[in-house]
PDB file of N, CA and C in Angstrom:
ATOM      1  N   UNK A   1     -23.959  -3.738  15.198  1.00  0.00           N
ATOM      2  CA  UNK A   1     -22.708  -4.056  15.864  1.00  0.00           C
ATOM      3  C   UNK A   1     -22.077  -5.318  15.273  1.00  0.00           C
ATOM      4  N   UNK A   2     -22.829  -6.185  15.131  1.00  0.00           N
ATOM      5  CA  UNK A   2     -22.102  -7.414  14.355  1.00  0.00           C
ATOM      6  C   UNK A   2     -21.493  -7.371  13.134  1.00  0.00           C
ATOM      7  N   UNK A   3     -21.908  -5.996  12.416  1.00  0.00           N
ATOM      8  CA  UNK A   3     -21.299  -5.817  10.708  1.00  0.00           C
ATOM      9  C   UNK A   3     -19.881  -5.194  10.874  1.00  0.00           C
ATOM     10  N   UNK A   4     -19.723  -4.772  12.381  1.00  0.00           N
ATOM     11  CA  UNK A   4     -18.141  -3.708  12.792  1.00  0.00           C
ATOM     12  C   UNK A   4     -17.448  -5.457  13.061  1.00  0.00           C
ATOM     13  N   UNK A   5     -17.905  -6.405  13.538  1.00  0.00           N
ATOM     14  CA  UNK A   5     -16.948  -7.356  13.607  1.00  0.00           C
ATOM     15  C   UNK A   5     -16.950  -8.313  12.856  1.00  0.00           C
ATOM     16  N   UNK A   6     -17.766  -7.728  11.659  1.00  0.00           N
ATOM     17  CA  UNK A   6     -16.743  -8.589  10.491  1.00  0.00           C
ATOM     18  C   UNK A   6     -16.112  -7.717   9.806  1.00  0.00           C
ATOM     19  N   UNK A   7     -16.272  -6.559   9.633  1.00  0.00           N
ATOM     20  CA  UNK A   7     -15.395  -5.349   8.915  1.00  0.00           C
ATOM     21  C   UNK A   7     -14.230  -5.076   9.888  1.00  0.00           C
ATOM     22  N   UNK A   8     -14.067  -5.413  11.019  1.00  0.00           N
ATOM     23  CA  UNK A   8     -12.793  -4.987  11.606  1.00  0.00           C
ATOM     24  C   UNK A   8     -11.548  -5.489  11.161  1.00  0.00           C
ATOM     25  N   UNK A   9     -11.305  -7.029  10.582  1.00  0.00           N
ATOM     26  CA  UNK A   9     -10.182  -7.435  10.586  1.00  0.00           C
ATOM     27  C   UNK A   9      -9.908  -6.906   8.956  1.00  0.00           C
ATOM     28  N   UNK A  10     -10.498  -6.261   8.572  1.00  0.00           N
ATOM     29  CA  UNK A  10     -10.396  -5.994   6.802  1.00  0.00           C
ATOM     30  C   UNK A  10     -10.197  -4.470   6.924  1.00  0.00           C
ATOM     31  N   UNK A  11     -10.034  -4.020   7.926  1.00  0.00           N
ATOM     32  CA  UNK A  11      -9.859  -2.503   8.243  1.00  0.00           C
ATOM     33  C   UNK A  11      -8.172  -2.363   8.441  1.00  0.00           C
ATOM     34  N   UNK A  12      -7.959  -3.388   9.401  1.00  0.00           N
ATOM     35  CA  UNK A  12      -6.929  -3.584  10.013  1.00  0.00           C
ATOM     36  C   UNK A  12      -5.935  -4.154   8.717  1.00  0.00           C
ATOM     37  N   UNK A  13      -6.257  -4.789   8.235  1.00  0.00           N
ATOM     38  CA  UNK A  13      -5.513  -5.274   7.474  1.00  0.00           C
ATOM     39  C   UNK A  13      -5.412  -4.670   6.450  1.00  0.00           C
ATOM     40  N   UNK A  14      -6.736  -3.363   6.101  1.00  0.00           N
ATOM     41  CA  UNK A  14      -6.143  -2.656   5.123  1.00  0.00           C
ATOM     42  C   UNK A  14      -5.015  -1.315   5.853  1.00  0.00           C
ATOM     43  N   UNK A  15      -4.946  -0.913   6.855  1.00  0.00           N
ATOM     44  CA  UNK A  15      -4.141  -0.076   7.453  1.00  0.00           C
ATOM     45  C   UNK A  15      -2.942  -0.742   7.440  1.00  0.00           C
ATOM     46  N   UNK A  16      -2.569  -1.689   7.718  1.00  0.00           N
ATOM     47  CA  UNK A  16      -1.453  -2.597   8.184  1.00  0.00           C
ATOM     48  C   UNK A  16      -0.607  -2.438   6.294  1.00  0.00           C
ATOM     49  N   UNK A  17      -1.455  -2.917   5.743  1.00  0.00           N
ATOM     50  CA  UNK A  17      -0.792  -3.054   3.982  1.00  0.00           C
ATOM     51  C   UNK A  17      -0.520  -1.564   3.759  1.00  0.00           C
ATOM     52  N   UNK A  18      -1.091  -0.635   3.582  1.00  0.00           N
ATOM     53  CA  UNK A  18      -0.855   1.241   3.407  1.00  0.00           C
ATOM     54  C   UNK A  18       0.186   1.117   4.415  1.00  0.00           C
ATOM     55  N   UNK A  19       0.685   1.114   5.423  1.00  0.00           N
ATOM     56  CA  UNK A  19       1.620   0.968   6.280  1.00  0.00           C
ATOM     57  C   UNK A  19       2.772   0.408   5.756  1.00  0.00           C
ATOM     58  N   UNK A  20       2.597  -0.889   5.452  1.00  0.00           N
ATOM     59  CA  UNK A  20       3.888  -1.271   4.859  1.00  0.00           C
ATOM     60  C   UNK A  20       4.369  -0.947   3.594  1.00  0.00           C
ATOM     61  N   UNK A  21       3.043  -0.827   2.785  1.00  0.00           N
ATOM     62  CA  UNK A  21       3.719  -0.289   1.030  1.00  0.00           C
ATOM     63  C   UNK A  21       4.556   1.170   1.366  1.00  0.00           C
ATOM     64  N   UNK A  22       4.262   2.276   2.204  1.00  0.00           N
ATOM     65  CA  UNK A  22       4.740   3.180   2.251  1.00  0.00           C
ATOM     66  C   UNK A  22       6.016   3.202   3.240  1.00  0.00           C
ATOM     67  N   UNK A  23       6.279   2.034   4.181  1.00  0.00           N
ATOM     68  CA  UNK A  23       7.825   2.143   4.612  1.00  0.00           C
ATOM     69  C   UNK A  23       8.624   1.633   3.615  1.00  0.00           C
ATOM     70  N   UNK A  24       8.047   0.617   2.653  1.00  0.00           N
ATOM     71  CA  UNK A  24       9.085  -0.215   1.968  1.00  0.00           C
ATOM     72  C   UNK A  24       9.193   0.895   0.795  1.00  0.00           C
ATOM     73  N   UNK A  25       8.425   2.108   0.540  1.00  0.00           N
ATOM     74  CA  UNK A  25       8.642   2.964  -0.389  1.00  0.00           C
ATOM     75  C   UNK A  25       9.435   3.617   0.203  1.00  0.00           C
ATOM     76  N   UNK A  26       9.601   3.946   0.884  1.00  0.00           N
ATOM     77  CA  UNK A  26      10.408   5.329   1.769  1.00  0.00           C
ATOM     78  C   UNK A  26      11.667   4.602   1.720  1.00  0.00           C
ATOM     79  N   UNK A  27      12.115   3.557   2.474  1.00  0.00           N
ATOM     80  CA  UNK A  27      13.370   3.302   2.233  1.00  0.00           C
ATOM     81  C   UNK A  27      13.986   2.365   0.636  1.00  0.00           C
ATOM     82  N   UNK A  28      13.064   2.415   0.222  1.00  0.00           N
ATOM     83  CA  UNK A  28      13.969   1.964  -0.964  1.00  0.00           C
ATOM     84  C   UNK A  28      14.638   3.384  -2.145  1.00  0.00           C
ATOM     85  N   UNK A  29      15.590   3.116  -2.797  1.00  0.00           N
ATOM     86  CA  UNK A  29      16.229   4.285  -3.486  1.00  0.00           C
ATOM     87  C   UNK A  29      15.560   4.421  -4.749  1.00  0.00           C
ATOM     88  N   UNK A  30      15.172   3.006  -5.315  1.00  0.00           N
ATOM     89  CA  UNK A  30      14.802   2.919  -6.690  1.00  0.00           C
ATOM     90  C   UNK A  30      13.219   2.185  -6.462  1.00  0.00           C
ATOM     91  N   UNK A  31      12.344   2.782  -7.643  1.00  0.00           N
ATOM     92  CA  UNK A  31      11.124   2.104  -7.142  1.00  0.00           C
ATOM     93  C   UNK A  31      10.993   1.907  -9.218  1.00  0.00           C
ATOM     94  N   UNK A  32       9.944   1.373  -9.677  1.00  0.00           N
ATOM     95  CA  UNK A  32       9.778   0.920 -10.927  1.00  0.00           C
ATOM     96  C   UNK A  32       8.448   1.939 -11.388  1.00  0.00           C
ATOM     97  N   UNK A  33       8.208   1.941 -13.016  1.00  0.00           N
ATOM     98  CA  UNK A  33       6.967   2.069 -13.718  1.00  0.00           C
ATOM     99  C   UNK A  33       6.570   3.748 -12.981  1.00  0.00           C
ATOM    100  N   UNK A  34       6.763   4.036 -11.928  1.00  0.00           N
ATOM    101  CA  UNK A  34       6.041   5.408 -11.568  1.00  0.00           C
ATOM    102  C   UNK A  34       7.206   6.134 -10.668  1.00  0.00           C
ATOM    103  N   UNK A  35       6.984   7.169 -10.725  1.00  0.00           N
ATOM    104  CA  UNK A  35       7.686   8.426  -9.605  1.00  0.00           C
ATOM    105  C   UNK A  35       7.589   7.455  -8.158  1.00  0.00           C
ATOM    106  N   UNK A  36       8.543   7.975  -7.170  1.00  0.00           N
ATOM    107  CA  UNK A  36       7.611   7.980  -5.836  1.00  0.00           C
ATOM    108  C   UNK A  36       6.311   8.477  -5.113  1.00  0.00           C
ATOM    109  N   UNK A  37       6.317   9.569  -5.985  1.00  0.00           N
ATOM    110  CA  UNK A  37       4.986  10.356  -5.331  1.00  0.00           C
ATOM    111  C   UNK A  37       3.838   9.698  -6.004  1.00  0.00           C
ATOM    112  N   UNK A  38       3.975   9.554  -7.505  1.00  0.00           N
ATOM    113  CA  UNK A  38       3.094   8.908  -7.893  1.00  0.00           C
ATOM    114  C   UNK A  38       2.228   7.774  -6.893  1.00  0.00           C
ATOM    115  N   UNK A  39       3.679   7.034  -6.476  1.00  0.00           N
ATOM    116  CA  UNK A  39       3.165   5.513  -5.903  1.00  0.00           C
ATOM    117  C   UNK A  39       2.685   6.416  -4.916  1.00  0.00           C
ATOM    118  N   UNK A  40       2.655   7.070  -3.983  1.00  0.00           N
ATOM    119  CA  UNK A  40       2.302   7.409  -2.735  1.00  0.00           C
ATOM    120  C   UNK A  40       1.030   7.868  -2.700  1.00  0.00           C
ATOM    121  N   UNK A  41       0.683   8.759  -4.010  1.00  0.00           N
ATOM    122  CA  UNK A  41      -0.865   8.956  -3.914  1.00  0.00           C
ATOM    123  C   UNK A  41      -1.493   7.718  -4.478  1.00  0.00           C
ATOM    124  N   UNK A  42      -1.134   6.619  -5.306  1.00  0.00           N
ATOM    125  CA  UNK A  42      -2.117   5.513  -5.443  1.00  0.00           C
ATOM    126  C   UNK A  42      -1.857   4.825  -4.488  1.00  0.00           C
ATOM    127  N   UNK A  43      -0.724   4.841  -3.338  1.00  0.00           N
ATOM    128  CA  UNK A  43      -1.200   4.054  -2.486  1.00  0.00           C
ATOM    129  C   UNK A  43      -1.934   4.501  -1.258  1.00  0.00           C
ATOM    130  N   UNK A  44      -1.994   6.099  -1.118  1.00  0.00           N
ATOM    131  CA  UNK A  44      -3.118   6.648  -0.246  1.00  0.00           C
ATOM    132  C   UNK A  44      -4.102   6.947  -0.575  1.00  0.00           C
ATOM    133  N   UNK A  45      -4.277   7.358  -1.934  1.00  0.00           N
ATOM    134  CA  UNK A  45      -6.081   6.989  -2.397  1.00  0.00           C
ATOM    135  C   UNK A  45      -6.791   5.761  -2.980  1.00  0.00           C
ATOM    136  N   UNK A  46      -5.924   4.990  -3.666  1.00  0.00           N
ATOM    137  CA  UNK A  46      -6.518   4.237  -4.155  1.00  0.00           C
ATOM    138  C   UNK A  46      -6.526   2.821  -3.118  1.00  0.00           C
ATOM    139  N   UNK A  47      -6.718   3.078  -2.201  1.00  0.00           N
ATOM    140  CA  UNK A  47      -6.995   2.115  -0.768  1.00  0.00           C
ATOM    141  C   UNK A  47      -6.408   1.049  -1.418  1.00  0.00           C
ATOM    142  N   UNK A  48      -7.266  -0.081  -1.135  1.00  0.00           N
ATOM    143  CA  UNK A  48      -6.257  -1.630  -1.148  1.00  0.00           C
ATOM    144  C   UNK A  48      -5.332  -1.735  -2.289  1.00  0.00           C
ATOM    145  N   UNK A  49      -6.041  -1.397  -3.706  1.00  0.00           N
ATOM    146  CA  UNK A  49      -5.653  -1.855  -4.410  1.00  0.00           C
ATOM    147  C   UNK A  49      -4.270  -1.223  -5.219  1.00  0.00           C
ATOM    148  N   UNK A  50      -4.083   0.220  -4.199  1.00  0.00           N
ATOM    149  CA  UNK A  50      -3.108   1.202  -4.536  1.00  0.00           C
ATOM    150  C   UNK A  50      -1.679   0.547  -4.142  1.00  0.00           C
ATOM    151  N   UNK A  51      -1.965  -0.049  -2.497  1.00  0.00           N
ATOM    152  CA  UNK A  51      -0.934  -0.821  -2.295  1.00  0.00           C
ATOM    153  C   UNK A  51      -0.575  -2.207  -2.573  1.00  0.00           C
ATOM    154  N   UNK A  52      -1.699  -3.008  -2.855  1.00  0.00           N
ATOM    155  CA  UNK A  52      -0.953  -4.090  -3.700  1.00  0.00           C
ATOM    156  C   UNK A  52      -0.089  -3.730  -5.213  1.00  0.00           C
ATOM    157  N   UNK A  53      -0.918  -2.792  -5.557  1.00  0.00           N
ATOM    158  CA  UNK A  53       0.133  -2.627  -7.310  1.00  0.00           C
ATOM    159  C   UNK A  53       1.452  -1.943  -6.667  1.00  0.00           C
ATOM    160  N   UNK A  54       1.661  -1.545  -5.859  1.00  0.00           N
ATOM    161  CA  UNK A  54       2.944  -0.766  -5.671  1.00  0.00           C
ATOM    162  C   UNK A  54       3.649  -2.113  -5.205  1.00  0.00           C
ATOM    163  N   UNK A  55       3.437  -2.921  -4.164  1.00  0.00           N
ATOM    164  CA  UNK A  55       4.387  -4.371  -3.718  1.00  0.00           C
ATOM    165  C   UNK A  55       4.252  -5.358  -4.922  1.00  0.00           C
ATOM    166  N   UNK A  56       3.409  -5.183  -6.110  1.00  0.00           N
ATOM    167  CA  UNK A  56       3.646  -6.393  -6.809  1.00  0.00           C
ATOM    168  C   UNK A  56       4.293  -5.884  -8.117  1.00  0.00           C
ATOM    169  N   UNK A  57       3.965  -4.614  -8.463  1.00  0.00           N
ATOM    170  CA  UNK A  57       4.767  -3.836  -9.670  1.00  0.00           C
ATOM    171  C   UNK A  57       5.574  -2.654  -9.421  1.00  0.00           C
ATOM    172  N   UNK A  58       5.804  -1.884  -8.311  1.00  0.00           N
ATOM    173  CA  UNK A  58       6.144  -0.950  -8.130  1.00  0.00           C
ATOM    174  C   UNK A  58       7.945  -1.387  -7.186  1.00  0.00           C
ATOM    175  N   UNK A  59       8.115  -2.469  -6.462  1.00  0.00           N
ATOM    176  CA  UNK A  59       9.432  -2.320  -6.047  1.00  0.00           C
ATOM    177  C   UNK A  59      10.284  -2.897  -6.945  1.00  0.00           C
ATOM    178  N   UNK A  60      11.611  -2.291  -6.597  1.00  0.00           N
ATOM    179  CA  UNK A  60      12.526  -2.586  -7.771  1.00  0.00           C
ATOM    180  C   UNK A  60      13.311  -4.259  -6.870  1.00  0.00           C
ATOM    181  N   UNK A  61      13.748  -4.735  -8.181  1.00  0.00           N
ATOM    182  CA  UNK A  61      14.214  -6.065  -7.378  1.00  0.00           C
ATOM    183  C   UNK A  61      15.229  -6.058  -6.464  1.00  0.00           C
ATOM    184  N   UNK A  62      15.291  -6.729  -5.527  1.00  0.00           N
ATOM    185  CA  UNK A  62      16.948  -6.569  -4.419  1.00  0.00           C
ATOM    186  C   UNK A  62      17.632  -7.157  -5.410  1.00  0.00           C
TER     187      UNK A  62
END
């Protein structure tokens, strides 16, 4: 039970990031380097690190 409460806030916070890489994909028109779908399956399989490359290389600039 003590290993679920240190893995909880790293759960959460990985749901919370997949959450946001994929609204800020959905509403943007233009995204960089890949398709949309592309980004969407590295950011639903490739867990954390799918959605950091999509928010640090994948949105296009405002």
């Amino acid at each position: 039970m003590d290993i679920l409460k240190m893995v909880w806030p790293l759960i959460v916070l990985q749901y919370a990031l997949v959450i946001w890489a994929l609204v800020d994909l959905a509403r943007r028109p233009k995204v960089r380097h890949l398709p949309k779908v592309a980004w969407v399956i590295l950011i639903l399989f490739v867990n954390f690190f799918g959605a950091i490359g999509y928010l640090v290389f994948g949105r296009e600039e405002a």
